[in-house]
N, C-alpha and C. Protein backbone atom coordinates (compact mmCIF):
# COMPACT_ATOMS: atom_id res chain seq x y z
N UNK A 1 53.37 122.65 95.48
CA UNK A 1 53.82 124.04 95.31
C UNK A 1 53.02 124.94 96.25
N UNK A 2 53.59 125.34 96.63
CA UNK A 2 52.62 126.78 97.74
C UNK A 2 53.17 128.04 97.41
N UNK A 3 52.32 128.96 97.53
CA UNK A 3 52.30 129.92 96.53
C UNK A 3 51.88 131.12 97.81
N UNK A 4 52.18 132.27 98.54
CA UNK A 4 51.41 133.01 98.84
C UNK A 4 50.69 134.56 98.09
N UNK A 5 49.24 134.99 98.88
CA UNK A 5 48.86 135.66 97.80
C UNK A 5 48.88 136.74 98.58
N UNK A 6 49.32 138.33 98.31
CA UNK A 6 49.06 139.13 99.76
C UNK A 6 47.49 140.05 99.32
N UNK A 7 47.16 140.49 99.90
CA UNK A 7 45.52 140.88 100.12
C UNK A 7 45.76 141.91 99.55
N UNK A 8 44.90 142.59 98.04
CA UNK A 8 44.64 143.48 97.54
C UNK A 8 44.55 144.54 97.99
N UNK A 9 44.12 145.09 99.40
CA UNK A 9 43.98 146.11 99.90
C UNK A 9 44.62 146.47 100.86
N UNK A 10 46.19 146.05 100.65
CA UNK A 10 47.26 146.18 102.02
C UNK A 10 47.42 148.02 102.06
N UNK A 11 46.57 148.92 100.52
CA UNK A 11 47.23 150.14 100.94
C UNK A 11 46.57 151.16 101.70
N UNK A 12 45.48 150.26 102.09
CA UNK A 12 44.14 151.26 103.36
C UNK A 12 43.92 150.46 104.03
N UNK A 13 43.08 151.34 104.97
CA UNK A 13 43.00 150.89 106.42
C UNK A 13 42.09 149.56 106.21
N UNK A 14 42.96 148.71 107.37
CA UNK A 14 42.41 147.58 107.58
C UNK A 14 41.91 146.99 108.70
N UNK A 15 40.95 146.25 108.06
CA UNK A 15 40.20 145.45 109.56
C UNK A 15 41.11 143.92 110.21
N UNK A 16 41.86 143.77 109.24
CA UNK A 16 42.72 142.32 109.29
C UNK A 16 43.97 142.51 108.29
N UNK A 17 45.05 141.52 108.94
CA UNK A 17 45.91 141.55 107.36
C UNK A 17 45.81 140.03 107.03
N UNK A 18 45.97 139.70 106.25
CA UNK A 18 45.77 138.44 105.58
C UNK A 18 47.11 137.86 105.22
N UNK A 19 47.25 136.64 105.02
CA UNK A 19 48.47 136.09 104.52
C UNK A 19 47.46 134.73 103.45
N UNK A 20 48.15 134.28 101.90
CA UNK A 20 47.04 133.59 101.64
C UNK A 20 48.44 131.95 101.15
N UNK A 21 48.15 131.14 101.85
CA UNK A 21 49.13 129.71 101.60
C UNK A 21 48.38 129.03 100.68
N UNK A 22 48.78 128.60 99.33
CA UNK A 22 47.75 127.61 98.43
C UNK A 22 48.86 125.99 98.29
N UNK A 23 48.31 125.59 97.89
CA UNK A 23 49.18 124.08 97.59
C UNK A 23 49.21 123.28 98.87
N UNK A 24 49.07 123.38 100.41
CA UNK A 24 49.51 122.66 101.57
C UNK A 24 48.13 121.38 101.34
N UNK A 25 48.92 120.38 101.92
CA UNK A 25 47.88 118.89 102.77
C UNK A 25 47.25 119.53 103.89
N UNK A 26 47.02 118.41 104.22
CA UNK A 26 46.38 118.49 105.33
C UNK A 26 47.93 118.51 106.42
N UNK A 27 48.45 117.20 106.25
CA UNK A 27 49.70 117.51 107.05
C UNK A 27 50.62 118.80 107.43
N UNK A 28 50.49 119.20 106.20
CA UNK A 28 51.49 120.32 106.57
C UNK A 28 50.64 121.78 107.06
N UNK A 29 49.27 121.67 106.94
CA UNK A 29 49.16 122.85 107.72
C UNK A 29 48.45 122.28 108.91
N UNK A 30 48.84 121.00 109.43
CA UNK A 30 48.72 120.80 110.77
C UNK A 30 50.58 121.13 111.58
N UNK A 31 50.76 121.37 110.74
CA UNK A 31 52.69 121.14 111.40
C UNK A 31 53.16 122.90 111.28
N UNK A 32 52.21 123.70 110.50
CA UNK A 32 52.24 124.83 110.77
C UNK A 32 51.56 125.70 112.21
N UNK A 33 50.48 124.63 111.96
CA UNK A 33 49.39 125.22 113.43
C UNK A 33 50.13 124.58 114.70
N UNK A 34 50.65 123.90 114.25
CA UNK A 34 51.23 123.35 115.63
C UNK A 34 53.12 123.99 116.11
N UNK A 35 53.60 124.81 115.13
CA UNK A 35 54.58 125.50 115.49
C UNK A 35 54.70 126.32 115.94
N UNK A 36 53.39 126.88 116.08
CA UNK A 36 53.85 128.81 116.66
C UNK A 36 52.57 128.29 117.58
N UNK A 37 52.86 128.98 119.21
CA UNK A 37 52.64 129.01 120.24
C UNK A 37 51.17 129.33 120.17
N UNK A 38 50.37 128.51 121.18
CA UNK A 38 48.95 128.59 121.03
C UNK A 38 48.17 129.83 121.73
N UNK A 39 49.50 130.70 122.29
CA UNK A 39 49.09 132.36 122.39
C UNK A 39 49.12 133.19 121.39
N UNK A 40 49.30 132.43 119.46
CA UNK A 40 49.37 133.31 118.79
C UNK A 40 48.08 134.47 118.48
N UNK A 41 48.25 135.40 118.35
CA UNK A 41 46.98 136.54 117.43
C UNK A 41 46.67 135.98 116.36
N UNK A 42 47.88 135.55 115.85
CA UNK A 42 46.90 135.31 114.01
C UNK A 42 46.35 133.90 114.15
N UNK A 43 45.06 134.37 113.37
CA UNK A 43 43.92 132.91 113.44
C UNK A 43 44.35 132.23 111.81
N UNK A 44 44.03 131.06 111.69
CA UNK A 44 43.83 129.71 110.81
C UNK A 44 42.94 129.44 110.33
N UNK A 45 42.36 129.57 108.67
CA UNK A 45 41.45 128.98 108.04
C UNK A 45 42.23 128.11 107.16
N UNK A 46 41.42 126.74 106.93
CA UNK A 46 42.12 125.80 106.10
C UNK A 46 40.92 124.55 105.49
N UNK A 47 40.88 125.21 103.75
CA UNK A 47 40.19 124.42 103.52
C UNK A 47 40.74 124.25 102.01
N UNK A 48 40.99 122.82 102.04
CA UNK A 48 41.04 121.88 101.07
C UNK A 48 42.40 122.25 100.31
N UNK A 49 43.45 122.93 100.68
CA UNK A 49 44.53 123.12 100.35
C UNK A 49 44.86 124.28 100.31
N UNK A 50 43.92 125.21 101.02
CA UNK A 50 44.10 126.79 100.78
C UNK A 50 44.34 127.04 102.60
N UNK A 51 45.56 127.56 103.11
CA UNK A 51 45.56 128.33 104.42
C UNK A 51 45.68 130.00 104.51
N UNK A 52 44.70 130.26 105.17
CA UNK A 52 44.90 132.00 105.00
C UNK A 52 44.89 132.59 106.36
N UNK A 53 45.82 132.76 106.80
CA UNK A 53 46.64 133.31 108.14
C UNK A 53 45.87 134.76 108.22
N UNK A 54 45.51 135.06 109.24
CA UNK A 54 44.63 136.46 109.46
C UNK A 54 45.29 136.88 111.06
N UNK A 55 45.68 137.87 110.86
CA UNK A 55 46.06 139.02 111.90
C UNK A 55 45.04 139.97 112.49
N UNK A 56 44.25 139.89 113.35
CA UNK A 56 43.62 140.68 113.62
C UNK A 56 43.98 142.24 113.83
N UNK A 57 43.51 143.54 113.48
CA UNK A 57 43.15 144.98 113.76
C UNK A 57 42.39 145.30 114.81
N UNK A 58 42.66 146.93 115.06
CA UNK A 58 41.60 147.43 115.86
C UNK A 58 40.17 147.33 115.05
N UNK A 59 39.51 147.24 114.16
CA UNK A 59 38.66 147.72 113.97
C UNK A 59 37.96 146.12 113.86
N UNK A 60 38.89 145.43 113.61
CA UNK A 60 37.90 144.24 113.45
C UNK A 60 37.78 143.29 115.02
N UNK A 61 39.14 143.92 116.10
CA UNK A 61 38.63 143.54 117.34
C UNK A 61 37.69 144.24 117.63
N UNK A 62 37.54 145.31 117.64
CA UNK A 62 36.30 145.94 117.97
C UNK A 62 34.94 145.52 118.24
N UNK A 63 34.60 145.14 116.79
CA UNK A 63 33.43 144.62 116.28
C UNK A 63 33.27 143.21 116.94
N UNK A 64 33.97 142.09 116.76
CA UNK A 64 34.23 140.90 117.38
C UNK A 64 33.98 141.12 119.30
N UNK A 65 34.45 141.78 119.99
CA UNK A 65 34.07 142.02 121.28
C UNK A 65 33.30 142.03 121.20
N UNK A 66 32.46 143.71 120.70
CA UNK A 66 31.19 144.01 120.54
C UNK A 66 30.15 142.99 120.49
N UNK A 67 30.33 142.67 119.26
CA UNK A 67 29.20 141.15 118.97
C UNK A 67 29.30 140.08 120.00
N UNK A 68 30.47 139.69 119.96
CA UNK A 68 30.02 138.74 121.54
C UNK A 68 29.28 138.96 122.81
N UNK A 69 29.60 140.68 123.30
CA UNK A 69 29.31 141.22 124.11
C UNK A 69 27.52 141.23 124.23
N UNK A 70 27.40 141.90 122.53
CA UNK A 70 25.67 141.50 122.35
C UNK A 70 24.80 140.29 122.18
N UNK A 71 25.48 139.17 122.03
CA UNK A 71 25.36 137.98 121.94
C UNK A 71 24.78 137.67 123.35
N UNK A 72 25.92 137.52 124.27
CA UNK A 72 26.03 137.06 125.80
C UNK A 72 24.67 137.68 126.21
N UNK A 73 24.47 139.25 126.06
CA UNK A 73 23.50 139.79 126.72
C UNK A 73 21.59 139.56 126.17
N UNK A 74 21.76 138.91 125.00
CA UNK A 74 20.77 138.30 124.37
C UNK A 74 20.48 137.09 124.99
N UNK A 75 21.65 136.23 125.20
CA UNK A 75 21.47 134.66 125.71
C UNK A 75 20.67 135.19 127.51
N UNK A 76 21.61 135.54 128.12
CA UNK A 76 21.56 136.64 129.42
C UNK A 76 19.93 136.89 130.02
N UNK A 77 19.46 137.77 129.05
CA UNK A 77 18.08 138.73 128.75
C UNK A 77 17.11 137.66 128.70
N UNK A 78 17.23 136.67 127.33
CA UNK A 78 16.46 136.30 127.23
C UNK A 78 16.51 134.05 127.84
N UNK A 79 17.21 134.10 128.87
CA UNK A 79 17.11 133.27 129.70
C UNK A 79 17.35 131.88 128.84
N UNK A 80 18.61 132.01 128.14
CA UNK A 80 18.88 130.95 127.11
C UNK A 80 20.33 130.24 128.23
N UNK A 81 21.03 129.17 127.82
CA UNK A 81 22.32 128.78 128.41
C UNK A 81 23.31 128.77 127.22
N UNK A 82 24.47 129.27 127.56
CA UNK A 82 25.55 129.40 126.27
C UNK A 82 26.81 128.66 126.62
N UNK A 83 27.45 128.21 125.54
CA UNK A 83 29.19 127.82 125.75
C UNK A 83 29.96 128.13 125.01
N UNK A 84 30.43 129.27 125.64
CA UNK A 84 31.94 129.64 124.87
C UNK A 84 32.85 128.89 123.83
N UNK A 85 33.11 128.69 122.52
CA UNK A 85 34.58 128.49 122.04
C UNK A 85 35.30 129.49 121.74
N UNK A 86 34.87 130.96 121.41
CA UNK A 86 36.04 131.98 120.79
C UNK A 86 36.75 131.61 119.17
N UNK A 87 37.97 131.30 119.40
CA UNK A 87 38.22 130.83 118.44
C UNK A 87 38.96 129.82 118.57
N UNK A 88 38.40 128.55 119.29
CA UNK A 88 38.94 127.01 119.52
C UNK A 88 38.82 126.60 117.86
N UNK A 89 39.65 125.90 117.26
CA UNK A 89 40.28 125.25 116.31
C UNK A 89 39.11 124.45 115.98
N UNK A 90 38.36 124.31 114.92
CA UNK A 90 37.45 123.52 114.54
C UNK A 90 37.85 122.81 113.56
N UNK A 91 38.55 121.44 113.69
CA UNK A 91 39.30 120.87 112.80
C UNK A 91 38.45 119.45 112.32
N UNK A 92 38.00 119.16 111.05
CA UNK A 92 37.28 118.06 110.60
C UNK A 92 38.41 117.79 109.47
N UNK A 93 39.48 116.53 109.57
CA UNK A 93 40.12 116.14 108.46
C UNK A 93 39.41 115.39 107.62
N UNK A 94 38.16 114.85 108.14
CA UNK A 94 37.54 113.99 106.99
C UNK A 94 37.14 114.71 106.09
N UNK A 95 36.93 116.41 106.45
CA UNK A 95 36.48 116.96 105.15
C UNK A 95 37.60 118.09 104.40
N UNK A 96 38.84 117.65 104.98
CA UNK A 96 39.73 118.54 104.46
C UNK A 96 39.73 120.52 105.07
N UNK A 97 38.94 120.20 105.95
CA UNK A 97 38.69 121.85 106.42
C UNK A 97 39.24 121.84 107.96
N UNK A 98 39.10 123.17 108.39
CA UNK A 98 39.52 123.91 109.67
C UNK A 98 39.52 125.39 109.91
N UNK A 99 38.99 125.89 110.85
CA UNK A 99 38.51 126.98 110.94
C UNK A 99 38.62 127.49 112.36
N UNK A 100 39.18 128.96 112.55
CA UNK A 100 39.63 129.31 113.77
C UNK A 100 38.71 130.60 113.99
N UNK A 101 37.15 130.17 114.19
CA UNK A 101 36.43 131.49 113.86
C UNK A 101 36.65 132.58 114.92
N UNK A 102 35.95 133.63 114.77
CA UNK A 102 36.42 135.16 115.92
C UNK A 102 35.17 134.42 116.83
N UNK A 103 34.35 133.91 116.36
CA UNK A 103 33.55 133.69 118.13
C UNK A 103 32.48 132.55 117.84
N UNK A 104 32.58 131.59 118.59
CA UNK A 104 31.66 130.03 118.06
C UNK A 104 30.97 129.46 119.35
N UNK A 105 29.70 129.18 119.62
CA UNK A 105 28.71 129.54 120.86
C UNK A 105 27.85 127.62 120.59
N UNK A 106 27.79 127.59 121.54
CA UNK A 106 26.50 126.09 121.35
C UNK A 106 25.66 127.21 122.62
N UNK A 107 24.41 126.99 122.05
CA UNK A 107 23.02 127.40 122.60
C UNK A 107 22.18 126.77 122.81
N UNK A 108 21.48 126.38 121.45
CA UNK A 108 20.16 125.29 121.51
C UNK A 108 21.26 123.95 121.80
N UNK A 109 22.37 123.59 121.68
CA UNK A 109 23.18 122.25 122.07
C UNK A 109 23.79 122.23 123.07
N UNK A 110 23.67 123.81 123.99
CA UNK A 110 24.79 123.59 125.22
C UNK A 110 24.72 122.66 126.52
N UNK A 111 23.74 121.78 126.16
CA UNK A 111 23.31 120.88 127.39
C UNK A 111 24.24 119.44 127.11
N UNK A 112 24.07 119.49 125.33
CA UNK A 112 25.21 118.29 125.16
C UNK A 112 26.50 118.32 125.26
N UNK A 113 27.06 119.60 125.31
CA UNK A 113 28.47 119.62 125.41
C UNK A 113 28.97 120.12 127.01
N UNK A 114 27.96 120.39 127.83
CA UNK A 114 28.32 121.15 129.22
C UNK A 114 29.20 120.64 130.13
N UNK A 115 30.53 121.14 130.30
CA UNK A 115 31.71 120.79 130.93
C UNK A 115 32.18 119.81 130.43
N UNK A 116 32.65 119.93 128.39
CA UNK A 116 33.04 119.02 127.71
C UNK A 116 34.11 119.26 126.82
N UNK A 117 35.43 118.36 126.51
CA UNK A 117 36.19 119.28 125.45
C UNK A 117 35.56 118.89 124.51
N UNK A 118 35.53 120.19 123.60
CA UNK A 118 34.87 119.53 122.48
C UNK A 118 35.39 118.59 121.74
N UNK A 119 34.97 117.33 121.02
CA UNK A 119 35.56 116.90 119.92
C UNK A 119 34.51 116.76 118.95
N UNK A 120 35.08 117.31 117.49
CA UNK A 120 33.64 117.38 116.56
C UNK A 120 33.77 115.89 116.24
N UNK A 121 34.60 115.45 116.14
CA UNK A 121 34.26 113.92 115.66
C UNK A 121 32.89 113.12 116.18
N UNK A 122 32.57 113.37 117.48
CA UNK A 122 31.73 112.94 118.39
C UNK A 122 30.49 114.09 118.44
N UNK A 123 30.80 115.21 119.02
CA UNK A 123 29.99 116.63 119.04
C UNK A 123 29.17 117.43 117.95
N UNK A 124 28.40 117.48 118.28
CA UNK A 124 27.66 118.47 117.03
C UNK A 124 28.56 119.81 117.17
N UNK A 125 28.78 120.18 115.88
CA UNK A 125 29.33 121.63 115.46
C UNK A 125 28.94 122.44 116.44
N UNK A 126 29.10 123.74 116.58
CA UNK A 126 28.45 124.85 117.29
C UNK A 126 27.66 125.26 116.07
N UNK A 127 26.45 125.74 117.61
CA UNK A 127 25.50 126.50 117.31
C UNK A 127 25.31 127.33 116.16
N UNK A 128 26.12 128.55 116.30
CA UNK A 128 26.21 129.57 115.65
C UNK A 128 27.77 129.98 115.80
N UNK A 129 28.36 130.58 114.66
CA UNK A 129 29.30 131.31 114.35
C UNK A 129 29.66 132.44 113.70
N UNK A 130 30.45 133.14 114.41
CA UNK A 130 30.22 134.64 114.02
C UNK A 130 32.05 135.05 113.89
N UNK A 131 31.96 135.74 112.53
CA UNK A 131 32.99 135.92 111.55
C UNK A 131 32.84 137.34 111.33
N UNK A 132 33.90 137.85 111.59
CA UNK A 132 34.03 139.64 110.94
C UNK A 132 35.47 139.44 109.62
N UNK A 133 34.64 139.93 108.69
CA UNK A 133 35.93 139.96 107.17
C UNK A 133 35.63 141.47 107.48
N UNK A 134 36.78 142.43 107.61
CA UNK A 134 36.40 144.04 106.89
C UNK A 134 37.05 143.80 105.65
N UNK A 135 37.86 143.63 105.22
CA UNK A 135 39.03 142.98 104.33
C UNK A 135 38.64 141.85 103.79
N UNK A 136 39.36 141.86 102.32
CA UNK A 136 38.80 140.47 101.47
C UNK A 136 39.65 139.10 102.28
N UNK A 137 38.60 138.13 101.94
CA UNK A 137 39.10 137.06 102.11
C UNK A 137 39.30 135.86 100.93
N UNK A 138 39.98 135.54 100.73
CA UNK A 138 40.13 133.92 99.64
C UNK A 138 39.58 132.82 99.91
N UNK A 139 39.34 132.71 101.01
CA UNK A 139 38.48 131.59 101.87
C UNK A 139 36.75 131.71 101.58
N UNK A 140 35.85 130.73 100.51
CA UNK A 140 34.52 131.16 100.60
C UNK A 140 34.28 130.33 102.02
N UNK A 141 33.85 131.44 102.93
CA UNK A 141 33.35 130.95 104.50
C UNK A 141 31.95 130.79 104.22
N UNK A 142 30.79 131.01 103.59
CA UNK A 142 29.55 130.66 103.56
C UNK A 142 29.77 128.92 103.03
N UNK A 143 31.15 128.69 102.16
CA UNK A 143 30.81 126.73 101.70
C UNK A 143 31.71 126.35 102.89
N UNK A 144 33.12 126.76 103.82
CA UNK A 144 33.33 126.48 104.59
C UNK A 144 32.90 126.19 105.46
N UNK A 145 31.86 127.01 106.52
CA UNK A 145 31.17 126.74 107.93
C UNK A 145 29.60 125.52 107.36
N UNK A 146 28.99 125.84 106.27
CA UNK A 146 27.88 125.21 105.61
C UNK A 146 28.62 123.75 105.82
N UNK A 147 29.50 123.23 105.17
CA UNK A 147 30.74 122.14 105.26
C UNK A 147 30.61 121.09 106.47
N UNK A 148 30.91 122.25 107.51
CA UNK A 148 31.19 121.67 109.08
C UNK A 148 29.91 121.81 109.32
N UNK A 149 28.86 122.18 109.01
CA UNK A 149 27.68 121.65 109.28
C UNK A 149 27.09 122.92 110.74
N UNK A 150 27.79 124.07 110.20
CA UNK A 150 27.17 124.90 111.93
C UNK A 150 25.68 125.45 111.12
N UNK A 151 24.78 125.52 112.23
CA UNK A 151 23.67 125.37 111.56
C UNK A 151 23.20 127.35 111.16
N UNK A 152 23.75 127.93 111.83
CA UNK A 152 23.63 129.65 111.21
C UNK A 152 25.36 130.35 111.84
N UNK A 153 25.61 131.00 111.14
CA UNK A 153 26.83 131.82 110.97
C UNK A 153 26.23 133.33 110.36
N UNK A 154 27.06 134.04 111.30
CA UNK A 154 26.72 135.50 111.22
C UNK A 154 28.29 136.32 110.65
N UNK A 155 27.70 137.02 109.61
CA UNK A 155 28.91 137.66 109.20
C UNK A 155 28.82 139.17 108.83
N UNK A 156 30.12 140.03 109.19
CA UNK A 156 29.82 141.32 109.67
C UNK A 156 30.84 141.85 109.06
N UNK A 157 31.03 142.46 107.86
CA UNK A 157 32.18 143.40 107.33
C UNK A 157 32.56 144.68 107.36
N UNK A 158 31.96 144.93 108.63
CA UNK A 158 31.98 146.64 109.26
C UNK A 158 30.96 147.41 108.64
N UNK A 159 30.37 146.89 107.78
CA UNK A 159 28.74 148.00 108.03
C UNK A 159 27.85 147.33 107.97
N UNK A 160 27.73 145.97 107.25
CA UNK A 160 26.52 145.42 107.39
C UNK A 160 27.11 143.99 107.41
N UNK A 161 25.67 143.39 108.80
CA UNK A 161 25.35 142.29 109.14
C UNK A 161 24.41 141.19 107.97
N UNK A 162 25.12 140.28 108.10
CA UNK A 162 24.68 139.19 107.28
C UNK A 162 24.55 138.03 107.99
N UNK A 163 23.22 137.58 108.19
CA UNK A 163 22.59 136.20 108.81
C UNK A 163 22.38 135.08 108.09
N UNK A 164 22.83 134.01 108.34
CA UNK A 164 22.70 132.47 107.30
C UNK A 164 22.53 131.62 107.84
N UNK A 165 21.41 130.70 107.57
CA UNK A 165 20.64 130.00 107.87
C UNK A 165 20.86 128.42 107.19
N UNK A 166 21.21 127.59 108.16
CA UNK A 166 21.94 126.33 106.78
C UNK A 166 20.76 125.43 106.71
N UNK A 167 20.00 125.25 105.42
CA UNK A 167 19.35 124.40 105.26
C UNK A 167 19.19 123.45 103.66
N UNK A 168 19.40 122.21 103.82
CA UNK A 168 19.40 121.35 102.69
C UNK A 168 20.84 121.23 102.38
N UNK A 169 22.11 121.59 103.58
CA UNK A 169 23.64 121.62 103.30
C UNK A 169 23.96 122.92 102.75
N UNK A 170 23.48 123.94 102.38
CA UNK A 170 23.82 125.23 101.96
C UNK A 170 22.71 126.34 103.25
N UNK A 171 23.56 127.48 102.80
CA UNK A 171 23.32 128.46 103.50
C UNK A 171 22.14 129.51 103.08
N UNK A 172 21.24 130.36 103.25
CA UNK A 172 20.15 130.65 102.79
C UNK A 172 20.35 132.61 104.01
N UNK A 173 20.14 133.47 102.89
CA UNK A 173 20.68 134.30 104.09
C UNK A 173 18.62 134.97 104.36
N UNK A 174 18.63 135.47 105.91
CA UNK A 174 17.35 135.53 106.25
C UNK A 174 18.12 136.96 106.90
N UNK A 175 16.80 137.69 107.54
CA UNK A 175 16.40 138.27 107.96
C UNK A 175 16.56 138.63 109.55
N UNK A 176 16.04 137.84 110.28
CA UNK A 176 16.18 137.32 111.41
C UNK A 176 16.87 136.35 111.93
N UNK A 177 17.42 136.01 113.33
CA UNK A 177 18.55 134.83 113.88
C UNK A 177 17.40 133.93 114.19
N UNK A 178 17.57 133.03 113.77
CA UNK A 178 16.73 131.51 114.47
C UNK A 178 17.00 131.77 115.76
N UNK A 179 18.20 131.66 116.55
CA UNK A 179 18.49 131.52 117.52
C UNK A 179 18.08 133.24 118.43
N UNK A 180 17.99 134.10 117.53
CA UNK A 180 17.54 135.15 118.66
C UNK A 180 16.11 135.66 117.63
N UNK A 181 14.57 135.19 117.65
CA UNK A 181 14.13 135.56 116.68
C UNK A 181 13.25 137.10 116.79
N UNK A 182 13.46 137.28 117.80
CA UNK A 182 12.38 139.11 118.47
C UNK A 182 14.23 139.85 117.96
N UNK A 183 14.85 139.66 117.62
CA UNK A 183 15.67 141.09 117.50
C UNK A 183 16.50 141.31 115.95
N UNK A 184 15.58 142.21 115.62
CA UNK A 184 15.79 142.86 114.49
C UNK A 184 17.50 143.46 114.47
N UNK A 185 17.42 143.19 112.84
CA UNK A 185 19.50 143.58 112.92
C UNK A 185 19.38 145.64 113.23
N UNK A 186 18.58 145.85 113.29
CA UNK A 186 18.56 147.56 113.35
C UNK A 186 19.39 147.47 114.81
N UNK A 187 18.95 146.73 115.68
CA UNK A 187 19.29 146.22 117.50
C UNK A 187 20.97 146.35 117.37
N UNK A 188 21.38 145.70 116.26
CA UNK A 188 22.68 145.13 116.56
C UNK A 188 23.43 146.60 115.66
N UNK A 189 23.32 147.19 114.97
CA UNK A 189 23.63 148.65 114.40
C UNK A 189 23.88 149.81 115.28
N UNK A 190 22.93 149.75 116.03
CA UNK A 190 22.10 150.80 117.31
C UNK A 190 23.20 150.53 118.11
N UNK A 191 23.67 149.17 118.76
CA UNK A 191 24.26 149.18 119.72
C UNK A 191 26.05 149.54 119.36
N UNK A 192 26.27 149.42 118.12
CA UNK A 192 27.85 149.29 117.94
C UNK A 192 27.84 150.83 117.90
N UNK A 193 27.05 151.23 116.82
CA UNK A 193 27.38 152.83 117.56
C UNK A 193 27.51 153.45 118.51
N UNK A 194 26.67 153.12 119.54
CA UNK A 194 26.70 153.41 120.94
C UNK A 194 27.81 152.86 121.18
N UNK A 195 28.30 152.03 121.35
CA UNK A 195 29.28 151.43 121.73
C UNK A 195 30.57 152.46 121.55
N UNK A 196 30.67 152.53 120.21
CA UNK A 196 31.69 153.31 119.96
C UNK A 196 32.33 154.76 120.30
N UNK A 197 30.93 155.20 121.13
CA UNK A 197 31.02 156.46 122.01
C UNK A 197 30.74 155.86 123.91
N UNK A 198 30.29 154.78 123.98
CA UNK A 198 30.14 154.46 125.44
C UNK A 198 29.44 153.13 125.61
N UNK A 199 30.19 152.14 125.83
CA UNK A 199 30.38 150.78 126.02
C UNK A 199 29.27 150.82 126.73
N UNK A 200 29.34 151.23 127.95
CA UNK A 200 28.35 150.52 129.15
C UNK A 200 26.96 151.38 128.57
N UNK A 201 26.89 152.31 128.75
CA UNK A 201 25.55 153.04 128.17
C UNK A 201 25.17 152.42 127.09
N UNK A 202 25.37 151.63 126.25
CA UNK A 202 25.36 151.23 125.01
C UNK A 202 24.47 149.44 125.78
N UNK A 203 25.35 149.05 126.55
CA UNK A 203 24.78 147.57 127.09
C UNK A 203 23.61 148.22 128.05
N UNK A 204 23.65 149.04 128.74
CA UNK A 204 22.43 149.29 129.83
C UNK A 204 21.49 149.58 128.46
N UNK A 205 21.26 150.25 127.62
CA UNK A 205 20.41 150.55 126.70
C UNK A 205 19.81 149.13 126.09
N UNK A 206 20.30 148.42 125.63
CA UNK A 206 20.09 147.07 125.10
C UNK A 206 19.50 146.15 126.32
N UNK A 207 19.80 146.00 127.04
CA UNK A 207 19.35 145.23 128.43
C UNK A 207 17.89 145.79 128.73
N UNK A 208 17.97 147.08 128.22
CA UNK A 208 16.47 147.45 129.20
C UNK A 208 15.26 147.44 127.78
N UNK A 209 16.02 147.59 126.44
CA UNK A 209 15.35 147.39 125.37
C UNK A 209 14.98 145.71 125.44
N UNK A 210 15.33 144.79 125.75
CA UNK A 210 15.00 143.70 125.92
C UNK A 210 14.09 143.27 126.61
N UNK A 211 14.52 143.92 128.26
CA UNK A 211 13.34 143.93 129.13
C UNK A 211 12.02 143.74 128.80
N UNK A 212 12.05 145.11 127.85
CA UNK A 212 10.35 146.06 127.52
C UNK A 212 9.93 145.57 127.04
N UNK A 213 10.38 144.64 126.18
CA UNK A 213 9.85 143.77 124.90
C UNK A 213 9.31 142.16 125.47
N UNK A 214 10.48 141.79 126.47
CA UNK A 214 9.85 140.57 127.70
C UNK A 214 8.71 141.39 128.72
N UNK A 215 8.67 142.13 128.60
CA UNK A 215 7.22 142.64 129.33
C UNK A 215 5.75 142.43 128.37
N UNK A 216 6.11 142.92 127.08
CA UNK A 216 4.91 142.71 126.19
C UNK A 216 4.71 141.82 125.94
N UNK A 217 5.71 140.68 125.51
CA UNK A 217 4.97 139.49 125.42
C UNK A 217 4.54 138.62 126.33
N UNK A 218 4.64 139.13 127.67
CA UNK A 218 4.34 138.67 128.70
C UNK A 218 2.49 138.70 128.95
């Protein structure tokens, strides 16, 4: 039986619209992902019989640029190597899950996957993954990504940032990014505002705040 559920808050502004599929296999929401053209907008979560179709908004592209944008310039700054997935299909049938996150990075692993398609069967998960809900979701994504084994996932519901740290198979939320550990979440606040009045002034500001800070510990 499949059942859809529509998202409680279709009557204000939204960061996403949601669609929620319950009852599907695995089969059949591979025969869904595979019908509509792989230029679609709406992304795919699918775990354990639950698919919840998400349409992205302005407000939640926004944020999703943004964060990548501050991401890149962190890796960038602080002389790390990165690999893009966006939102490449992270499909593990052995565990009944799949996940089409807004932005998924290997960092500390990008040497093992460099000029590689991924396959997780073989590949370690990515690095880090970063998820914007403004809008409820049905999908718990802290037992989802914990699941696939990504070792921190960052999640951002338009005012506040949430960092998770996977250790012992569950998620543990901290303070600081393992993977970026000198930058306080105040950094990542500072810049979306800026942002939201002037993109580039907003990245030259962050770039040279980085600098100053690779000067002192120098």
């Amino acid at each position: 039986m499949v059942t859809s559920a529509p998202n409680p808050q279709t009557n204000i502004a939204l960061g996403e619209k949601r669609v929620t599929l319950r009852g599907l296999d695995w089969q059949a929401y591979q025969e869904i992902s595979q019908a509509l053209p792989p230029s679609r907008a709406a992304r795919f979560t699918y775990d354990r019989s639950t698919l919840e179709i998400t349409m992205p908004l302005e407000d939640h592209e926004f944020a999703v640029r943004l964060i990548e944008l501050f991401i890149r310039i962190l890796v960038v700054e602080q002389g790390l190597k990165i690999k893009t997935l966006g939102s490449t299909t992270l499909n593990r049938e052995d565990l009944d899950r799949g996940a089409e996150p807004d932005n998924a990075y290997y960092i500390q692993n990008q040497s093992l996957v460099a000029g590689k398609t991924i396959d997780l069967k073989t590949d370690p998960p990515p690095d880090l993954v970063v998820e914007v809900d403004i809008t409820h979701t049905d999908i718990d994504k802290l037992s989802l990504y914990a699941n696939l084994g990504v070792p921190e996932f960052w999640r951002y519901n338009g005012k506040s940032w949430g960092i998770y740290h996977l250790k012992n198979a569950a998620y543990q939320e901290v303070e600081i990014s393992p993977t970026f550990p000198g930058v306080v979440k105040a950094k990542l606040y500072e810049f979306l505002a800026q942002a939201k009045l002037d993109e580039v002034e907003a990245e030259a500001n962050l770039r040279q705040w980085l600098r100053s800070i690779s000067q002192v510990d120098l």
